[in-house]
Protein backbone atom coordinates (compact mmCIF):
# COMPACT_ATOMS: atom_id res chain seq x y z
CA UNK A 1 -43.32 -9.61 -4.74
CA UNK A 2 -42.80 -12.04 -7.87
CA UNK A 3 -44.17 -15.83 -6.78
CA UNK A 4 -40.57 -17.48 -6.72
CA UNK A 5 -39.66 -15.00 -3.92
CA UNK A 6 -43.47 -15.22 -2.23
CA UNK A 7 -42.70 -19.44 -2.26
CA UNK A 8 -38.98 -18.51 -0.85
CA UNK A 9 -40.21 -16.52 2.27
CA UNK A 10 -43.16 -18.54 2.89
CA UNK A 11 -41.01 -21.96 2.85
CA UNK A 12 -38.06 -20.01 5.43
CA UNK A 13 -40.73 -18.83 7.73
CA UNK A 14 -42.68 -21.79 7.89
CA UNK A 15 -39.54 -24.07 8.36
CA UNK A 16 -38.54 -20.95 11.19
CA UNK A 17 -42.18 -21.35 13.11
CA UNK A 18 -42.07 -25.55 12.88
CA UNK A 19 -38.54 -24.74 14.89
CA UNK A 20 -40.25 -22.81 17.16
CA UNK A 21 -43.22 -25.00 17.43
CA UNK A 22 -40.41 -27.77 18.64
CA UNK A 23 -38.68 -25.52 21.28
CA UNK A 24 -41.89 -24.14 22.66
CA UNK A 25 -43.87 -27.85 23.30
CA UNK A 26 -40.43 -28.65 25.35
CA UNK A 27 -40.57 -25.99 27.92
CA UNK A 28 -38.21 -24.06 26.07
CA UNK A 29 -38.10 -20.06 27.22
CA UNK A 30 -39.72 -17.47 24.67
CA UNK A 31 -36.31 -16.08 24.85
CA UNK A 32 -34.82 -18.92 23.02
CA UNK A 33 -37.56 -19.57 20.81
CA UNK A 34 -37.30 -15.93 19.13
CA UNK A 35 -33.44 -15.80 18.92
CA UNK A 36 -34.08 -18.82 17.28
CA UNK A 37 -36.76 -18.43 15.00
CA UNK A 38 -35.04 -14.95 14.19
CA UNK A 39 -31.85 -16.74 13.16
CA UNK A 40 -33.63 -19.15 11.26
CA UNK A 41 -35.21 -16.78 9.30
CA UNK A 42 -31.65 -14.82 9.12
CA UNK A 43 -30.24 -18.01 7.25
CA UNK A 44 -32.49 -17.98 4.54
CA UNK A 45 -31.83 -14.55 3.58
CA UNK A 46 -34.98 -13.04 5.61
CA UNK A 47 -34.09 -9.18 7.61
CA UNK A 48 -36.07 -7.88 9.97
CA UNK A 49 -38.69 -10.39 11.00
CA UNK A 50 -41.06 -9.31 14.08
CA UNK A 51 -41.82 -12.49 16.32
CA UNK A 52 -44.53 -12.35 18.91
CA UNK A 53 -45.43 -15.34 21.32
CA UNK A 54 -48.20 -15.74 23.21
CA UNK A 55 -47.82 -19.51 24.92
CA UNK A 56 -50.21 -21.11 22.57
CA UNK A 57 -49.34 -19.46 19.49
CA UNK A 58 -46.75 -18.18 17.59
CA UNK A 59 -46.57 -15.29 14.90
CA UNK A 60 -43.58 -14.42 12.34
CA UNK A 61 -44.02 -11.29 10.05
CA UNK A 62 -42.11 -9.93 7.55
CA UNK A 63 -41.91 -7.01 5.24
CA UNK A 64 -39.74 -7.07 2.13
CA UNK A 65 -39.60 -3.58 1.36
CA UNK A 66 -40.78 -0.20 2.96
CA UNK A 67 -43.75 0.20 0.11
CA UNK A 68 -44.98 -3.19 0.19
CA UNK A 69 -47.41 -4.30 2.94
CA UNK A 70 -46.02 -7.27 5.45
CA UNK A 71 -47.19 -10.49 5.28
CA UNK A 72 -47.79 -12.58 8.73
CA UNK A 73 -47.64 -16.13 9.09
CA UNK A 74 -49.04 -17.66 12.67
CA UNK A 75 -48.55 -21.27 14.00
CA UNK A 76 -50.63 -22.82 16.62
CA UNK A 77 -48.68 -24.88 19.25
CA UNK A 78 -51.26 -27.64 19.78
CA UNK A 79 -49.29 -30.25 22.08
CA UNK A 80 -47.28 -30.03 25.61
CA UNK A 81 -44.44 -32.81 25.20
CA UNK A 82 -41.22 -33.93 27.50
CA UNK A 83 -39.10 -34.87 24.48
CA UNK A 84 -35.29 -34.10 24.92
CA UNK A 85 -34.36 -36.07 21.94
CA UNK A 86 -36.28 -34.25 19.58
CA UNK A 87 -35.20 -30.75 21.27
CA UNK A 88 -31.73 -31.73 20.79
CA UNK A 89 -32.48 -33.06 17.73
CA UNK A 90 -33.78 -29.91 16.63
CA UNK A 91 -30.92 -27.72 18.40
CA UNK A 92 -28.49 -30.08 16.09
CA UNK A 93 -30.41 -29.22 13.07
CA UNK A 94 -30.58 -25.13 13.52
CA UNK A 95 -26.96 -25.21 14.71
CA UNK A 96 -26.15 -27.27 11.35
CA UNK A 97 -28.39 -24.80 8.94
CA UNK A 98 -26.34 -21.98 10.51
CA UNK A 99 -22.96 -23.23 9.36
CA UNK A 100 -24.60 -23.66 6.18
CA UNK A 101 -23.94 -27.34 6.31
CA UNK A 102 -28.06 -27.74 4.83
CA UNK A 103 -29.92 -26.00 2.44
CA UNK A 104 -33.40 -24.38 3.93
CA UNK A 105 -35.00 -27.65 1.69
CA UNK A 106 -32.74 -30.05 3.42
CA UNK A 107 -33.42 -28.27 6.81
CA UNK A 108 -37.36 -28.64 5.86
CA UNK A 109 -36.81 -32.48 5.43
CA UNK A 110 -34.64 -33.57 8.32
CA UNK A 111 -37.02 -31.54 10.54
CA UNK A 112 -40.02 -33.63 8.90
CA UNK A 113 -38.33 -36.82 10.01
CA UNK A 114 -37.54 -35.74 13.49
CA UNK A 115 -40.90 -34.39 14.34
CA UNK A 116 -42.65 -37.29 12.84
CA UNK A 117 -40.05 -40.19 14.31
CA UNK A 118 -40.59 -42.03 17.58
CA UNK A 119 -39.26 -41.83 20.57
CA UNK A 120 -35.35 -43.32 20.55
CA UNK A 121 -35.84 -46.10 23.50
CA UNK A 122 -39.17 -48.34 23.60
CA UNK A 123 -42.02 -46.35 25.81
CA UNK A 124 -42.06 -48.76 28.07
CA UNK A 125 -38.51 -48.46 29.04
CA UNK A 126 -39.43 -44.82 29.70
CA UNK A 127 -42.00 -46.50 32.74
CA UNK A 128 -38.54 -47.62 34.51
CA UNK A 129 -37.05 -43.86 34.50
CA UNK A 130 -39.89 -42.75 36.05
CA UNK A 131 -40.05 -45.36 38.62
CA UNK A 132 -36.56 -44.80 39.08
CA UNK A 133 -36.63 -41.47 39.82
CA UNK A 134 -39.53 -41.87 42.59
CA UNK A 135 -37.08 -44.96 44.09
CA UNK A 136 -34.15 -42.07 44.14
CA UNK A 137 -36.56 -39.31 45.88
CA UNK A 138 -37.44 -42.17 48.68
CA UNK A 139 -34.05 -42.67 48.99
CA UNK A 140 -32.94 -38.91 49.44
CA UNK A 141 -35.58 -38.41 51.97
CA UNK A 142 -34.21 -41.15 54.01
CA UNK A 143 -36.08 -44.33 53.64
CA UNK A 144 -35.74 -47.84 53.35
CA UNK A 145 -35.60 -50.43 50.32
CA UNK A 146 -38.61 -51.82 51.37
CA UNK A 147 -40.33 -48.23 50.83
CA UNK A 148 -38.44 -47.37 47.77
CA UNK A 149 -39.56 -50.49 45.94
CA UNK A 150 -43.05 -49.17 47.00
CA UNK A 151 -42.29 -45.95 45.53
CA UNK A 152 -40.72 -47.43 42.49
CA UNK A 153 -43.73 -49.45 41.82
CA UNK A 154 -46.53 -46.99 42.55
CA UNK A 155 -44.51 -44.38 40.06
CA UNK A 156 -45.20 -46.84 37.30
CA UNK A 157 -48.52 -46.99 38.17
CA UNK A 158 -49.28 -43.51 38.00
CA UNK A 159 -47.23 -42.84 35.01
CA UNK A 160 -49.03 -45.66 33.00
CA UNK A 161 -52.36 -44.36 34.25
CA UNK A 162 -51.12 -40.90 33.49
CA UNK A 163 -50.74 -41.89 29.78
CA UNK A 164 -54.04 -44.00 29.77
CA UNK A 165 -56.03 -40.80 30.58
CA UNK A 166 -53.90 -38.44 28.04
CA UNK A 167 -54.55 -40.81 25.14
CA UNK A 168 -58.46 -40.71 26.22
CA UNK A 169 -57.83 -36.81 25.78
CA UNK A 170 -58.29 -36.18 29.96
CA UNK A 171 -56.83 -32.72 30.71
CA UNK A 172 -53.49 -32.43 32.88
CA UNK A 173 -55.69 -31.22 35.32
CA UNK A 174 -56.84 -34.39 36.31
CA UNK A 175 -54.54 -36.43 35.95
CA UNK A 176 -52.67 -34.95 38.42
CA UNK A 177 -55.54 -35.40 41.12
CA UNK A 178 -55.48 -38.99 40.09
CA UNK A 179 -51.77 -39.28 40.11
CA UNK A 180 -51.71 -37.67 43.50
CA UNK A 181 -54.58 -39.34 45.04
CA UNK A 182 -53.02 -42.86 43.79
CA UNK A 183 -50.09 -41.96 45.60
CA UNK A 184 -52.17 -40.84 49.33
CA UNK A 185 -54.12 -44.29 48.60
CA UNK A 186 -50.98 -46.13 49.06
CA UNK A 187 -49.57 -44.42 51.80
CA UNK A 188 -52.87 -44.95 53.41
CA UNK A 189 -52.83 -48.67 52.64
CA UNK A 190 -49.54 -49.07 54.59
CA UNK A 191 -50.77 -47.04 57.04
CA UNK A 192 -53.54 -49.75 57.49
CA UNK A 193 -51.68 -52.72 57.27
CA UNK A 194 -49.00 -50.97 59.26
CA UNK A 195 -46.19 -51.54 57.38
CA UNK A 196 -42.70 -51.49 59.18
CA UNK A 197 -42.03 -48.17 56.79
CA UNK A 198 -42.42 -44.44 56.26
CA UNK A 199 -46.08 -44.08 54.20
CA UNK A 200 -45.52 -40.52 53.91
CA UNK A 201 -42.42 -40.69 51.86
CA UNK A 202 -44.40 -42.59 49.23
CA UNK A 203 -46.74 -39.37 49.18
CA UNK A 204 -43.34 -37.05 48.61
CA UNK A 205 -42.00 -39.61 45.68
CA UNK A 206 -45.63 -38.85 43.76
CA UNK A 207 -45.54 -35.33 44.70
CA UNK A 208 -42.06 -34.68 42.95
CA UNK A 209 -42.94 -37.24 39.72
CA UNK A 210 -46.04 -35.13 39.22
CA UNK A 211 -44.16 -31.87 39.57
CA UNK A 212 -41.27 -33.07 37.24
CA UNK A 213 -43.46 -32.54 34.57
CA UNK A 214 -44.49 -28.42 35.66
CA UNK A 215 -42.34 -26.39 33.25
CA UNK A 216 -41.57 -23.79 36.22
CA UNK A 217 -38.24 -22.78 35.01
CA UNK A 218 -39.54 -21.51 31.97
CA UNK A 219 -41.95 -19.37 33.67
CA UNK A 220 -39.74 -18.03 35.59
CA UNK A 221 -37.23 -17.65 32.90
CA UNK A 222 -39.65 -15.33 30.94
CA UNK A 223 -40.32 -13.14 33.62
CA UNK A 224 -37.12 -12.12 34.01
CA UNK A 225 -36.25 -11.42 30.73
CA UNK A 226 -39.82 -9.57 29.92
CA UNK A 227 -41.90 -11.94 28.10
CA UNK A 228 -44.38 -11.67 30.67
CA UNK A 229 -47.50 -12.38 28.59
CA UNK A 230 -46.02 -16.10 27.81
CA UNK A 231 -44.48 -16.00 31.96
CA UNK A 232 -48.08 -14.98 33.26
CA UNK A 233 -49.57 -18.33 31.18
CA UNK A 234 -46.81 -20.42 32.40
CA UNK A 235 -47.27 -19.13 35.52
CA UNK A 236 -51.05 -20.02 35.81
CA UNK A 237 -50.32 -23.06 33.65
CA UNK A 238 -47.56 -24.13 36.63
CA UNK A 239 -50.77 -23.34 39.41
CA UNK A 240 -52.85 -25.11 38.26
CA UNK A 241 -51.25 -28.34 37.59
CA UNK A 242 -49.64 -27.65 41.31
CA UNK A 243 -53.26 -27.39 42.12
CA UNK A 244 -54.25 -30.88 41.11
CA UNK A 245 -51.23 -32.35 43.07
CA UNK A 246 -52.90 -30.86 45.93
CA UNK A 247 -56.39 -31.19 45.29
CA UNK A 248 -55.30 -35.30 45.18
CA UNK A 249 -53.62 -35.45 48.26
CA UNK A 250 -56.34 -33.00 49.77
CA UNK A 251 -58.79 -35.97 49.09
CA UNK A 252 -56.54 -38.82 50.36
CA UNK A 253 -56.05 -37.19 53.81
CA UNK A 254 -59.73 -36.01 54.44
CA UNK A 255 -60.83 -39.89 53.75
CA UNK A 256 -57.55 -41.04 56.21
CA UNK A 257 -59.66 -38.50 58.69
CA UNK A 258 -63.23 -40.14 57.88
CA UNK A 259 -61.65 -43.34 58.92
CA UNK A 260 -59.67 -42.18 61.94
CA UNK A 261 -55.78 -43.14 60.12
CA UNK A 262 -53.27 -40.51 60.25
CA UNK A 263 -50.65 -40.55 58.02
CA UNK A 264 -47.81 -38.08 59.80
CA UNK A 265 -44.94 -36.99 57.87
CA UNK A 266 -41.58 -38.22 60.03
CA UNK A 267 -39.17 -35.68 60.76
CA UNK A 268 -36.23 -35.35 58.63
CA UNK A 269 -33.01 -35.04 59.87
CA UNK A 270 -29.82 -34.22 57.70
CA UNK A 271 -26.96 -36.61 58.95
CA UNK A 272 -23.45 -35.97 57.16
CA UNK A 273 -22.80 -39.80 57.86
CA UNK A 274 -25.67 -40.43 55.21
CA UNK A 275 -24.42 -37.81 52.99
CA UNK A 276 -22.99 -40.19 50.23
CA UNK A 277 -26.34 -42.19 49.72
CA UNK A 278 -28.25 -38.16 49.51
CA UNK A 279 -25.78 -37.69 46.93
CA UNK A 280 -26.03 -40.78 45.38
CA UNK A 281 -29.99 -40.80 45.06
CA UNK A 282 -29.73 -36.95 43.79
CA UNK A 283 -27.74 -38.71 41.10
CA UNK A 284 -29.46 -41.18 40.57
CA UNK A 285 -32.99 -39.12 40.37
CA UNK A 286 -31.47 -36.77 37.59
CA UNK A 287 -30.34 -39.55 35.68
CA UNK A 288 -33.58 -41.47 35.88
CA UNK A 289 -35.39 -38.46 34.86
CA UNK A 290 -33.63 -37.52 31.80
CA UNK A 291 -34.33 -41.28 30.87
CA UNK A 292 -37.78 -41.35 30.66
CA UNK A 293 -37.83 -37.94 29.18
CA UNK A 294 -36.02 -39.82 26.13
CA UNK A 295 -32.67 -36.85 26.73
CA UNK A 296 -29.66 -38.46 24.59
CA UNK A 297 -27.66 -41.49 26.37
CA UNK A 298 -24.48 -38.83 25.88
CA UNK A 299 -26.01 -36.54 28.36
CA UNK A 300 -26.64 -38.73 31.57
CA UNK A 301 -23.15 -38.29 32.50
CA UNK A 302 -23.10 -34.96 32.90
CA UNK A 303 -26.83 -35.06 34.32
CA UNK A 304 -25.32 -37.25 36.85
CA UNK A 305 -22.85 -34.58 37.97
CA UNK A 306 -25.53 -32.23 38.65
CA UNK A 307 -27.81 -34.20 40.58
CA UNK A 308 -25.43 -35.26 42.72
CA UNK A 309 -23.64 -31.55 43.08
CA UNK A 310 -27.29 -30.48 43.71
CA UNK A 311 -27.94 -32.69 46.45
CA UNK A 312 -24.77 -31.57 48.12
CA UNK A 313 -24.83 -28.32 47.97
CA UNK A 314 -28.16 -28.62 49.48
CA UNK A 315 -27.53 -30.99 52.38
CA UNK A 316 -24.55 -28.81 53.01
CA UNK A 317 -26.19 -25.62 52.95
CA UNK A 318 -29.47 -26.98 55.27
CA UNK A 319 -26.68 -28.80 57.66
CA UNK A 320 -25.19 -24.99 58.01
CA UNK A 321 -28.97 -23.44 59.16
CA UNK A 322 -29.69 -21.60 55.81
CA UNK A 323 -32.64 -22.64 55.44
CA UNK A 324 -34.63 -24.51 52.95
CA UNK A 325 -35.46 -21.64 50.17
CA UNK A 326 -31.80 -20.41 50.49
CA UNK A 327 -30.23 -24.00 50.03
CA UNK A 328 -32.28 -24.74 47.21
CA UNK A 329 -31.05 -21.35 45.42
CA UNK A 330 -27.45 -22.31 45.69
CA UNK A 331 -27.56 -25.55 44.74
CA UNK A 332 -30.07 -24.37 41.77
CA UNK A 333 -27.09 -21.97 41.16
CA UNK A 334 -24.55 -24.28 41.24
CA UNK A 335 -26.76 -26.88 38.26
CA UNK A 336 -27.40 -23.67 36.35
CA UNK A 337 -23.23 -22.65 35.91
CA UNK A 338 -22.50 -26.00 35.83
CA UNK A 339 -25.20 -27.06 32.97
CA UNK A 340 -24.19 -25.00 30.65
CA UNK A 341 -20.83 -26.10 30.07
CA UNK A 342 -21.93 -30.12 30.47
CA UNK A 343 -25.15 -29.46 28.20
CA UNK A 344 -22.17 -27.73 25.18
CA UNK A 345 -19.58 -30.16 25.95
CA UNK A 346 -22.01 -33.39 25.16
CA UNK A 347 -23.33 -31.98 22.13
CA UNK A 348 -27.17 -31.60 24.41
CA UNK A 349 -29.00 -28.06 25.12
CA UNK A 350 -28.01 -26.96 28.76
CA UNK A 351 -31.96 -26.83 28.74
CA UNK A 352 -32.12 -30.95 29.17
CA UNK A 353 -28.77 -30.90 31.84
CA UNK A 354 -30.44 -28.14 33.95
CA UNK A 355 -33.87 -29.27 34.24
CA UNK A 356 -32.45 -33.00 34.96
CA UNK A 357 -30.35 -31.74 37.43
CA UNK A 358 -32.48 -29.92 39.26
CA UNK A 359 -35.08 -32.76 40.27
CA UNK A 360 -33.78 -34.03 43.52
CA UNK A 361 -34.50 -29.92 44.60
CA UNK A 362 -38.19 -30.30 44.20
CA UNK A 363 -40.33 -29.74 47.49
CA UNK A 364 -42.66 -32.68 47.34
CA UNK A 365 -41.80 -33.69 50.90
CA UNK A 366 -42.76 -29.93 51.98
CA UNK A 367 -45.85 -29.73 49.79
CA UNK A 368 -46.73 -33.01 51.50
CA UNK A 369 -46.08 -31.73 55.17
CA UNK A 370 -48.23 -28.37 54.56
CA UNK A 371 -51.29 -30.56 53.35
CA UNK A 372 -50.83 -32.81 56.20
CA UNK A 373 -50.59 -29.41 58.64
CA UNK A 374 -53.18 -28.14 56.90
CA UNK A 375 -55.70 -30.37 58.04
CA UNK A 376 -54.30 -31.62 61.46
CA UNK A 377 -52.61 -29.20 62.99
CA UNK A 378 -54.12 -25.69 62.30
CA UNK A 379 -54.55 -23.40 59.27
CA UNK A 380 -51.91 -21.03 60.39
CA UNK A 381 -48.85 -23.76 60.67
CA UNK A 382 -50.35 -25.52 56.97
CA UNK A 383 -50.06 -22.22 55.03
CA UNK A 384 -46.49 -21.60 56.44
CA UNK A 385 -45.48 -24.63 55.04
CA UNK A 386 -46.93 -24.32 51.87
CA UNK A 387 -45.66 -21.14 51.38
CA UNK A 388 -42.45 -22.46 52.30
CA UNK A 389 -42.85 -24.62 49.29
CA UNK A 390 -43.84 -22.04 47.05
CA UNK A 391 -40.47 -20.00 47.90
CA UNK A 392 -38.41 -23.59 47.21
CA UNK A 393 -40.18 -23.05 43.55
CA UNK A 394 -39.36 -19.91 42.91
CA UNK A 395 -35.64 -20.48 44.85
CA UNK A 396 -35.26 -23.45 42.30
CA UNK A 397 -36.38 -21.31 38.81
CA UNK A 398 -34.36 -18.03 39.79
CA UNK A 399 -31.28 -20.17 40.77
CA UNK A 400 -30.62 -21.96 37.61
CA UNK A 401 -31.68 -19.01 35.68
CA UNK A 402 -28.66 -16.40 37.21
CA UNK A 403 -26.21 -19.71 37.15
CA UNK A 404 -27.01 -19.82 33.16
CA UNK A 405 -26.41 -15.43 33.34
CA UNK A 406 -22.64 -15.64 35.11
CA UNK A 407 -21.89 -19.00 33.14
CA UNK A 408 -22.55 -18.50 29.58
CA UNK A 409 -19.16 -17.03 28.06
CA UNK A 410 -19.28 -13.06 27.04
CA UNK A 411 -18.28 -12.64 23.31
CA UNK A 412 -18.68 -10.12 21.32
CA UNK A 413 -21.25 -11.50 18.99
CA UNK A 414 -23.14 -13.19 22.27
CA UNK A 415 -23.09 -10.06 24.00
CA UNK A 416 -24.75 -8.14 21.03
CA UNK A 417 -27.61 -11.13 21.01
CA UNK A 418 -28.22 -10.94 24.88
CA UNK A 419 -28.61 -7.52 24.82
CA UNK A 420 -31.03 -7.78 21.99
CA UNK A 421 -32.99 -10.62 23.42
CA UNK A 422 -32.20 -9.16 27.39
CA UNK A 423 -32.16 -13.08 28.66
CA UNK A 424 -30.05 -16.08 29.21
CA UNK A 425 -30.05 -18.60 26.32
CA UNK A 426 -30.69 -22.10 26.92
CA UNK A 427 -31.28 -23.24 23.73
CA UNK A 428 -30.59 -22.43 19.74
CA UNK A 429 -27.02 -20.91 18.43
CA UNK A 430 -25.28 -18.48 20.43
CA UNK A 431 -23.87 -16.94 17.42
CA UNK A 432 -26.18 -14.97 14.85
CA UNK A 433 -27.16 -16.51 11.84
CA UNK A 434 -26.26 -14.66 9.06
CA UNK A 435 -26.71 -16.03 4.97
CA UNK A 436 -24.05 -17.24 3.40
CA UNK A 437 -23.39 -15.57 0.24
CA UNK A 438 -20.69 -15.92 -2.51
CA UNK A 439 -19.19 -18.88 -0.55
CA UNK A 440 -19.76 -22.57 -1.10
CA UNK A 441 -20.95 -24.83 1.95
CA UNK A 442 -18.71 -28.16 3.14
CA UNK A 443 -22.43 -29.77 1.80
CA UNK A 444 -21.75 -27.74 -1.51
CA UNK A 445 -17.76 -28.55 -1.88
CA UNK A 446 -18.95 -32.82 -1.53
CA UNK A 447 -21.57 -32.72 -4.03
CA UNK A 448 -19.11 -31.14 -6.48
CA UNK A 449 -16.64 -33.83 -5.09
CA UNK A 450 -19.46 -36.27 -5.68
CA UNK A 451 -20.19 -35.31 -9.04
């Protein structure tokens, strides 16, 4: 291989795994991430690239001709990030490289500045998401203003302390027992003071902040479509972090024992009478979250819609005795059609309007209750709950994963890429990438207009 073509495939493959790299930190599915590091790699002019992903670690490798010996190229994927403006930043850019609007050397640069930019809101404005999305949960699970502005308030606690530990380098791990057992503390102090409010819906608002951040889908979304190496890692990544929620609530309740308080969880009764203000919060939730996960202002509209259609169809569906697993899986399959076509129509991956509008599904209350059963009421009745929760996670993953099968359109050239990738595509061009030869680019035709 001459060194003008060596310095051609090295530059495509390491703009193709810096793509990747981007998809892969934002709980994007391996799925995606090869389609779209193949078609990267497509658009400079590169055939028959083998990608292989391991969760940490990505690999592109390429063999010019059958005599000569294939060169591999591996990228590390060193950072974990909730960043929906740089994924859709990123979606833009591969979307625009496959029109052939940019050159591979443009493409290099723009992705430079968008990995290497800030956030597109100040960080602290990102606080207010979070504790809006805790004030929403409160309100879906049927409490007060009073308690919400609790909840509100000890979200931006947690978050802030939350950040505090990551930039000290603390792993996840803990910071999810300190998140959680920040959360029981307050509860507890109500409980004390005895507060004319519901302490245990404070403890469900932390819950589902900390598990907004649990890339579950993804998981889930790999082992369906047979990345199971990258699905098992998500998987135990997902358990473990669910683990620290626990262990931190697990430690709030056995001092509210020592000391003789116990902090019940209320029974929650679905009213149709309150069924606007459910919807409303559900809305409200989704929207918050996107927020402080920095998603583009052009997509909270359409997060909006399915927050509030996924706290519907779930009030509706529990009100009719389905149960809690099977409510969460339709209204999961209700965001997951719907997100697709919001997510194209806004110019956003459907990744950022599923995952929004999914939030007001997560079982914190549940995870809460079975912790709380756990050690009051028996072993037996704890682990049914709990188990109950893990069947709401795995309701909520497989639900918006068949909504994005039956609602992503069936074309010709789409069909030929599911079959080839045998998954659901939530981010990257649905279209293959193919290089543009013998034909000059719109970017070509207005520098010769230029000139």
């Amino acid at each position: 291989m001459e060194p003008d073509e060596q310095r051609e495939v090295y530059a495509t493959i390491d703009l193709a795994l810096r793509v990747g790299e981007v998809l892969l930190s934002s709980g994007a599915g391996t799925a995606d991430a090869t389609a779209t590091i193949l078609g990267v790699t497509a658009a400079g002019g590169l055939r028959g690239c083998e990608v292989d992903i391991t969760f940490t670690s990505m690999a592109v490798s390429y063999q010019a001709a059958p005599d000569v010996a294939p060169e591999t190229h591996i990228r590390l994927v060193r950072y974990r990030s909730q960043d929906f403006s740089r994924l859709t930043e990123v979606d833009r850019l591969v979307r625009r490289l496959a029109r052939g609007d940019l050159t591979r050397e443009e493409a290099s640069r723009e992705l430079a500045r968008i990995t290497s930019a800030g956030p597109p809101y100040p960080r602290w404005s990102s606080l207010l998401g979070w504790g809006g999305m805790a004030g929403g949960a409160t309100l879906l699970l049927g409490g007060g203003w009073l308690i919400t502005l609790i909840a509100v308030l000890t979200a931006v606690v947690i978050e802030s302390s939350n950040r505090w530990f990551s930039r000290q380098r603390l792993p996840a791990f803990y910071q999810q027992v300190i998140g959680a057992f920040v959360a029981t503390a307050v509860a507890l102090g109500l409980y004390a003071v005895h507060a004319p409010v519901k302490p245990s819906l404070v403890v469900a608002a932390g819950i589902i902040l900390l598990l907004a951040g649990i890339a579950l889908t993804g998981a889930v979304q790999d082992a369906i479509t047979g990345y199971y190496v990258t699905a098992a890692a998500r998987l135990l990544e997902a358990m473990l972090l669910t683990g620290g929620i626990i262990a931190g609530v697990s430690l709030g309740l056995s001092l509210a024992v020592k000391f003789g308080m116990r902090v019940g969880v209320e029974p929650q009764t679905v009213q149709l009478a309150n069924l606007p203000i459910m919807v409303l919060s559900g809305a409200v939730m989704a929207v918050s979250f996107a927020y402080a996960t920095y998603a583009p202002l052009r997509a909270l509209l359409p997060v909006a819609v399915m927050g509030a259609l996924a706290s519907l169809v779930f009030t509706l569906m529990t009100r009719a005795s389905f149960g809690p697993a099977w409510s969460t899986a339709a209204a999961a399959f209700v965001v997951g059609l719907g997100g697709y076509s919001g997510g194209r129509r806004t110019g956003v991956p459907p990744l950022v309007v599923v995952v929004a509008g999914s939030i007001p599904l997560l079982p914190g209350l549940t995870i809460y209750k079975g912790l709380y059963e756990l050690m009051n009421a028996g072993q037996v009745v704890g682990i049914v709950s709990l188990t109950t929760a893990v069947a709401i996670g795995v309701a909520l993953a497989s639900g918006l994963i068949l909504g994005e099968y039956v609602a992503q359109p069936i074309r010709r050239e789409a069909r030929r890429l599911e079959d080839r990738l045998a998954g659901p595509r939530l981010v990257g061009p649905r279209r293959p990438i193919r290089r543009r030869t013998g034909r000059t680019t719109r970017t070509t035709r207005r520098r010769r207009r230029a000139a």
